[in-house]
Each structure stands twice: as structure tokens, then as C-alpha cells.
C-alpha atoms as a PDB file:
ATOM      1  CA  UNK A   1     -10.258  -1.525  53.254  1.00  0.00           C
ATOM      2  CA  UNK A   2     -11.495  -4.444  51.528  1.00  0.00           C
ATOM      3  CA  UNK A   3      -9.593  -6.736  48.652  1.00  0.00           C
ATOM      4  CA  UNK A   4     -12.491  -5.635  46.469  1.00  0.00           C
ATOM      5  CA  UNK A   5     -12.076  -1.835  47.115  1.00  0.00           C
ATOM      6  CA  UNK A   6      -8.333  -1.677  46.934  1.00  0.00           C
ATOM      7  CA  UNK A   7      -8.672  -3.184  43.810  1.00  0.00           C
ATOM      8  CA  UNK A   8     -10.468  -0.873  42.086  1.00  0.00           C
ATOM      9  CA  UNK A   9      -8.082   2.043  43.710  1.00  0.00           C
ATOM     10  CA  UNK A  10      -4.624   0.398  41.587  1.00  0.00           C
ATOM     11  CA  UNK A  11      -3.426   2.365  38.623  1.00  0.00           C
ATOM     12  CA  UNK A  12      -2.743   0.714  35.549  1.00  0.00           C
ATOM     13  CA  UNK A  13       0.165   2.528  34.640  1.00  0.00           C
ATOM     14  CA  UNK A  14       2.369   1.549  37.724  1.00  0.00           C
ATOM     15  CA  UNK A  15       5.516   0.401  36.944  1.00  0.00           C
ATOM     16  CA  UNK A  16       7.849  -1.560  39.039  1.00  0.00           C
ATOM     17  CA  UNK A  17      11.434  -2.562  39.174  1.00  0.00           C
ATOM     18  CA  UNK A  18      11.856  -5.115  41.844  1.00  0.00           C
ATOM     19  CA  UNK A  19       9.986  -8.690  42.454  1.00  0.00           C
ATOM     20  CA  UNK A  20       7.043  -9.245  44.202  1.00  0.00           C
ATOM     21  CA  UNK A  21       7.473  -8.621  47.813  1.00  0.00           C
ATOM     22  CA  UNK A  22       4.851  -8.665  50.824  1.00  0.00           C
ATOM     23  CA  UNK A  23       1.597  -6.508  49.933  1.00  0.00           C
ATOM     24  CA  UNK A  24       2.668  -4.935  46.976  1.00  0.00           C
ATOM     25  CA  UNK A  25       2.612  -8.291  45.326  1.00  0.00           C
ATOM     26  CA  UNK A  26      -1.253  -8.764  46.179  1.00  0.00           C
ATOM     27  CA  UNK A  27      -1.643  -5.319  44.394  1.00  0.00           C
ATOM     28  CA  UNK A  28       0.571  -6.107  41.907  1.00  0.00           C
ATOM     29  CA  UNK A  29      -1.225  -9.052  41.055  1.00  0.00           C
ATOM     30  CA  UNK A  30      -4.797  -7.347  41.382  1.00  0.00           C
ATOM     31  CA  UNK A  31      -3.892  -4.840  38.760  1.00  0.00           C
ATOM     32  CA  UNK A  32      -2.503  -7.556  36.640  1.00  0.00           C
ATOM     33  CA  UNK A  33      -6.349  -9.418  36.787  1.00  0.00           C
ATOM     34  CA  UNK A  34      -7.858  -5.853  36.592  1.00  0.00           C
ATOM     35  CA  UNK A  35      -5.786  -5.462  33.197  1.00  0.00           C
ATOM     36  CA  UNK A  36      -7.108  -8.631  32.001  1.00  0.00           C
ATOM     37  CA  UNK A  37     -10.345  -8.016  33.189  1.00  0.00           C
ATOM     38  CA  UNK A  38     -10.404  -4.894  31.385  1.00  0.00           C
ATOM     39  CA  UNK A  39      -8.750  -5.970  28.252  1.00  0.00           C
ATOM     40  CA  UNK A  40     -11.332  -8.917  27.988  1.00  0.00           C
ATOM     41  CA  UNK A  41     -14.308  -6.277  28.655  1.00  0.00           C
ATOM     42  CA  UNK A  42     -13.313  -4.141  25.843  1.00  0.00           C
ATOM     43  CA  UNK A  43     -12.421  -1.692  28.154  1.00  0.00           C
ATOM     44  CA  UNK A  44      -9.046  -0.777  26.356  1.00  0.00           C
ATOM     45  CA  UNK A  45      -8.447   1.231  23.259  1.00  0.00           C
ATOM     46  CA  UNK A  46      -6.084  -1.193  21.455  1.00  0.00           C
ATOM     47  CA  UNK A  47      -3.621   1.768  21.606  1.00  0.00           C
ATOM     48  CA  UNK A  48      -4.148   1.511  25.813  1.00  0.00           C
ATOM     49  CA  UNK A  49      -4.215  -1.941  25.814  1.00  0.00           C
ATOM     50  CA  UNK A  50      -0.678  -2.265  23.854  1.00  0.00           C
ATOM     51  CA  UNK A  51       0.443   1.230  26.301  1.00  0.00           C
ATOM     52  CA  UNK A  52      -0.686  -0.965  29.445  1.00  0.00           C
ATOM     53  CA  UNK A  53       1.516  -4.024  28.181  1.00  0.00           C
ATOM     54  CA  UNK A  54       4.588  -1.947  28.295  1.00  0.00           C
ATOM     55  CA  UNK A  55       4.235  -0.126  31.511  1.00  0.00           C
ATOM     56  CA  UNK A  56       3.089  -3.783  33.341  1.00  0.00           C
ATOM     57  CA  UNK A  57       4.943  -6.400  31.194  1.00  0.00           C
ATOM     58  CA  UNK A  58       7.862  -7.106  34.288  1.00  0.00           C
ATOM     59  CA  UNK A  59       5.147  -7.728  36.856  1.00  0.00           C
ATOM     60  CA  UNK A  60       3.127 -10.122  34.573  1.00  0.00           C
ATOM     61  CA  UNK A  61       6.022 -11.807  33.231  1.00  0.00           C
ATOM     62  CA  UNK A  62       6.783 -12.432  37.401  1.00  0.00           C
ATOM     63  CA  UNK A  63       2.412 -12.733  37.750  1.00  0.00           C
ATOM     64  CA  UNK A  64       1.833 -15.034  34.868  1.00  0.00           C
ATOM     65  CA  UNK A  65       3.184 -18.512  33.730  1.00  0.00           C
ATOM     66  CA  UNK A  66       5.371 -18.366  30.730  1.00  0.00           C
ATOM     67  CA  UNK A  67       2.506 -20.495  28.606  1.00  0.00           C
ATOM     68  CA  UNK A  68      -0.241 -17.410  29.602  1.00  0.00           C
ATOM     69  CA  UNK A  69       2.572 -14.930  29.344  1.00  0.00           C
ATOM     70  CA  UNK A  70       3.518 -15.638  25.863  1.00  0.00           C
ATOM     71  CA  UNK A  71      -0.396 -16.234  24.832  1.00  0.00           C
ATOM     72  CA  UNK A  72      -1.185 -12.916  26.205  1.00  0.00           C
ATOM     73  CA  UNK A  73       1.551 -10.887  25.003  1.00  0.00           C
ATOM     74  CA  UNK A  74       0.614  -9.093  21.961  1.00  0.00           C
ATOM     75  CA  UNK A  75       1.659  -9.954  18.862  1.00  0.00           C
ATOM     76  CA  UNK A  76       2.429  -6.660  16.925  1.00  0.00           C
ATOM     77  CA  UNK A  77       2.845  -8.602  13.570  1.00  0.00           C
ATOM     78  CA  UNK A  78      -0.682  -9.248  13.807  1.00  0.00           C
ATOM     79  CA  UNK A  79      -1.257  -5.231  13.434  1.00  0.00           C
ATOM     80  CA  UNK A  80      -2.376  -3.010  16.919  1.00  0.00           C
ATOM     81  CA  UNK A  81      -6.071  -4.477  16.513  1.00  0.00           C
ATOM     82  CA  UNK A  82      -4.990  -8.169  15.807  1.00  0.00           C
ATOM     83  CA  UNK A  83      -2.795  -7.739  18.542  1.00  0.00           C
ATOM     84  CA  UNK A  84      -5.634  -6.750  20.953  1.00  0.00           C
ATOM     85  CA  UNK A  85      -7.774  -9.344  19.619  1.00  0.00           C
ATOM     86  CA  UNK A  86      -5.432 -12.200  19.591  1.00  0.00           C
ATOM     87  CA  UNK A  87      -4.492 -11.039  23.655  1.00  0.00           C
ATOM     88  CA  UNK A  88      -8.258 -10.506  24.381  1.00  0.00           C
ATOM     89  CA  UNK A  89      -8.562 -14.230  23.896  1.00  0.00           C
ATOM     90  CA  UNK A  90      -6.021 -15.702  25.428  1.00  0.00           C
ATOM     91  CA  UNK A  91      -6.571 -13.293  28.868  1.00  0.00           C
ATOM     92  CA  UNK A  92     -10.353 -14.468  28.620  1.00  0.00           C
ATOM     93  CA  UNK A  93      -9.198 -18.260  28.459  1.00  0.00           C
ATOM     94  CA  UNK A  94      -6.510 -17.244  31.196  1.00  0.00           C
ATOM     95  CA  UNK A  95      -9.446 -15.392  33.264  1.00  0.00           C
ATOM     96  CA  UNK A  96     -11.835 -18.858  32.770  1.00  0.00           C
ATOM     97  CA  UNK A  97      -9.168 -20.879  34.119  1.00  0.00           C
ATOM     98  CA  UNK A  98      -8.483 -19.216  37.466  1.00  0.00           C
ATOM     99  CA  UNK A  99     -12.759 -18.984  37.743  1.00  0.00           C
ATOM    100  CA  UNK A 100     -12.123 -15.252  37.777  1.00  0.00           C
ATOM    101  CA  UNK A 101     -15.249 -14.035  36.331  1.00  0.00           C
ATOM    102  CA  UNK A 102     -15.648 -11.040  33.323  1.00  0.00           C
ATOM    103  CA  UNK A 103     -18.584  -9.197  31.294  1.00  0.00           C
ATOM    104  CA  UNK A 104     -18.420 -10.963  28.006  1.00  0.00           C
ATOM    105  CA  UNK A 105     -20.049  -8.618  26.138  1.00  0.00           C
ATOM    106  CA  UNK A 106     -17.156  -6.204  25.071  1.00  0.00           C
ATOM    107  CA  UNK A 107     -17.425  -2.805  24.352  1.00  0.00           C
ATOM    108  CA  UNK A 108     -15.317  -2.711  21.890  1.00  0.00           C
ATOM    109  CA  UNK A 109     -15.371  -5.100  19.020  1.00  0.00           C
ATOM    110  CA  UNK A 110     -11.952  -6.080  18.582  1.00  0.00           C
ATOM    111  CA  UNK A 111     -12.698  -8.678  15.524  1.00  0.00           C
ATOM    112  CA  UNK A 112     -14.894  -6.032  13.835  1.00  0.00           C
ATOM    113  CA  UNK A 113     -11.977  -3.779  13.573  1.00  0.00           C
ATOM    114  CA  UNK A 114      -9.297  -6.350  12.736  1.00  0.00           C
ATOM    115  CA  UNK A 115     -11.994  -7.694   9.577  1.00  0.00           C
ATOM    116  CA  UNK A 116     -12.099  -4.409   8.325  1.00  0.00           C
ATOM    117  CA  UNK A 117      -8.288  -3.650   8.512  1.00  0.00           C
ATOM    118  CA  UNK A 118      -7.806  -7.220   6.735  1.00  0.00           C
ATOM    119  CA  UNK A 119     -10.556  -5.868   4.126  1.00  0.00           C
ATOM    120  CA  UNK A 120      -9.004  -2.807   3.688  1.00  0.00           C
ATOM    121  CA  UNK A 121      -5.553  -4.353   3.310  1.00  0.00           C
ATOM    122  CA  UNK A 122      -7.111  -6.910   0.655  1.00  0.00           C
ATOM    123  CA  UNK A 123      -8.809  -3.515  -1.382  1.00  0.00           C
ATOM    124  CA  UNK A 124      -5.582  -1.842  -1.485  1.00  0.00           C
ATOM    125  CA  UNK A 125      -3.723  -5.058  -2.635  1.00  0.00           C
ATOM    126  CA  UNK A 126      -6.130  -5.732  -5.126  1.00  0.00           C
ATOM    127  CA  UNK A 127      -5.847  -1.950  -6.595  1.00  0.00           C
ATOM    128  CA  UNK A 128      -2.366  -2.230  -6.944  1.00  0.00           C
ATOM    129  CA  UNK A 129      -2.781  -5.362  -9.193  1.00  0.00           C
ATOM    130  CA  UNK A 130      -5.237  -3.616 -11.128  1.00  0.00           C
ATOM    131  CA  UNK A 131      -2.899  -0.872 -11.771  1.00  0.00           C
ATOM    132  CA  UNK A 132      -0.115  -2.899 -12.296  1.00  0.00           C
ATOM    133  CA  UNK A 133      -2.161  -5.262 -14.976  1.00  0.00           C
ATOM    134  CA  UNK A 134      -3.087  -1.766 -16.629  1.00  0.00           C
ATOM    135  CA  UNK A 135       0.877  -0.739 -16.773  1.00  0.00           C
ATOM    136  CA  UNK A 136       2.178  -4.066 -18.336  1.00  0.00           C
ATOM    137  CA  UNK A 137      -0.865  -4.102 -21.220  1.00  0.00           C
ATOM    138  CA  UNK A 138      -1.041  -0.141 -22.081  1.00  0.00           C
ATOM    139  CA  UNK A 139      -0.678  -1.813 -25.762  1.00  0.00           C
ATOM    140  CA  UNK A 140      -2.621  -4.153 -26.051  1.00  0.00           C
ATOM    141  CA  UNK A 141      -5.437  -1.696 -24.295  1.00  0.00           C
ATOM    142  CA  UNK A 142      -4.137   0.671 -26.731  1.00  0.00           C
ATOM    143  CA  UNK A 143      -4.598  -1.659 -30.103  1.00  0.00           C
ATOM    144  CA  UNK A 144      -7.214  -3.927 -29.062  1.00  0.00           C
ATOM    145  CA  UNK A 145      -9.335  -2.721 -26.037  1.00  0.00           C
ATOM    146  CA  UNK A 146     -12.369  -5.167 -26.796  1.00  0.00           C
ATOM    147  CA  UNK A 147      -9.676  -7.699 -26.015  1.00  0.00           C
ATOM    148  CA  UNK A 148      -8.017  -5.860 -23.071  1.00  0.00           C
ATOM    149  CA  UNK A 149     -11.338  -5.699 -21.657  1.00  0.00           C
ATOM    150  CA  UNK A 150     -12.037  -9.403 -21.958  1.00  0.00           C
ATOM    151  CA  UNK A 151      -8.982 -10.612 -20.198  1.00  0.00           C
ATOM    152  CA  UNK A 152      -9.354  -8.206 -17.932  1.00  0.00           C
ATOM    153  CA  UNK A 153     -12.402  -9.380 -16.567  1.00  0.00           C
ATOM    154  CA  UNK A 154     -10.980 -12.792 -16.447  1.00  0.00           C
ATOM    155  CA  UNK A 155      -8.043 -11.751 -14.529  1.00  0.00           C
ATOM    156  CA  UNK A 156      -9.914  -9.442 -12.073  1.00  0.00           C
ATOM    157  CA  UNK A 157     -12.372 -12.746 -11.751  1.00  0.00           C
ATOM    158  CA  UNK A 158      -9.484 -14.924 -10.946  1.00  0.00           C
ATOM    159  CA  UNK A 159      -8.102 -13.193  -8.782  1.00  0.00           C
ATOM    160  CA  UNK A 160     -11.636 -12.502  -6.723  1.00  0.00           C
ATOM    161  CA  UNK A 161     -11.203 -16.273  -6.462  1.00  0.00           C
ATOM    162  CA  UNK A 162      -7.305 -16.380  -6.075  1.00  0.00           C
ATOM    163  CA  UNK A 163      -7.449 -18.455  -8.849  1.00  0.00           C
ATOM    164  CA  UNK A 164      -3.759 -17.535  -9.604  1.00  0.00           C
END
């Protein structure tokens, strides 16, 4: 069996509990690249791709140099998609720097579907303060809604432009 067919035959869930050790650390190390490979392909759901971290995170903390370690692990304060995105990068940079090549164009748009999280986390924010600048003038709406109306537009213009 070739290199290039027994990689293709490694599971990405295999988990491991001891350091590398004869053949098992070529395999290891195959389904480490293979993980890459597939996380930079947009291969990976960013739920599989965080899943896939956690079952394989010993072998490519023993695989990987602490710099591409820690730029590959995902960040989970970034949210599951930022995470994916931000660890899509860094294993494409890793990938260009050992010449190990990739298919660029990823199936899954990682970016797409962090900008529209951030958009939708920007909508929500911005409803809130629209609510919240409703609560605090129910009077002045109330007595003078010309006015209200006014200052409302300002405000929801400012803040458009984070003004404040």
C-alpha cells in the first residue's frame, strides 16, 4: 500500500493516548495534514471542524510546533464560524509552508457565514438600543412626538455612524 492510499484510509476521529511511536506516527501525522487539508478545502462543517479539534488536539499538539499549534487552534471567542475561519487560515499558511499543496476554492464559505453572524449580531444590538431609546423617552414621545421623532432620527443616524 502506498503513502498516498493509506492516507486516504485514516479516520479523523482517532484518538490517541501515547506519543508518536514507529508507523503510527506517519499515520498520525497524515491524518493531522488530511485535517488541515480538509479544513482549508471547506470540507468541514464548522461544527466537524471544532468536533475534529477535540478528538485530534494531543497528536497535533505532539505533530505541530507550538507557533502553528496555537494559530490553528480555534478560538471559540471568535464564535464556531470565526473559529473555523480564523483556523482555516492559519492551517492554509501552515499547509503553504511545508509546500503541501490544497484546493483553494472552499466549499464552504467560512467568511460569508462569520459576516452574516457579525451582521446579525450588529441588527440585534442595534434593536435593543432602539427599544431602549423608546423606554427612557415614553414622555417626551407621549407630549411631543414631532420632537421625539426628530431626535430620533438623529440618534438612530448617529449611531449608523457610531457617532456616539
Amino acid at each position: 500500500m502506498t503513502t498516498k492510499t493509506m492516507s486516504t484510509e485514516i479516520s479523523f476521529s482517532k484518538k490517541i493516548s501515547q506519543p508518536f511511536s514507529g508507523n503510527d506516527s506517519e499515520m498520525e501525522a497524515n491524518n493531522i495534514i488530511n485535517g488541515l487539508k480538509h479544513l482549508s478545502e471547506g470540507l468541514f462543517l464548522p461544527e466537524e471542524w471544532i468536533d475534529w479539534w477535540k478528538q485530534n488536539e494531543k497528536i497535533a499538539k505532539q505533530f505541530l510546533s507550538s507557533r502553528w499549534y496555537l494559530k490553528i487552534k480555534p478560538k471559540m471567542s471568535q464564535g464556531l464560524i470565526g473559529a473555523t475561519l480564523i483556523s482555516q487560515n492559519a492551517a492554509r499558511e501552515y499547509l503553504k509552508s511545508i509546500n503541501q499543496s490544497y484546493n483553494e476554492n472552499s466549499q464552504i464559505n467560512y467568511m460569508e457565514g462569520w459576516s452574516k453572524q457579525i451582521d446579525n449580531i450588529s441588527l440585534n444590538y442595534d434593536k435593543v438600543y432602539m427599544i431602549d431609546f423608546d423606554l427612557k423617552f415614553t414622555k417626551l414621545k407621549q407630549n411631543y412626538p414631532n420632537l421625539f421623532a426628530a431626535i430620533k432620527k438623529t440618534y438612530c443616524n448617529m449611531m449608523l455612524w457610531k457617532i456616539i
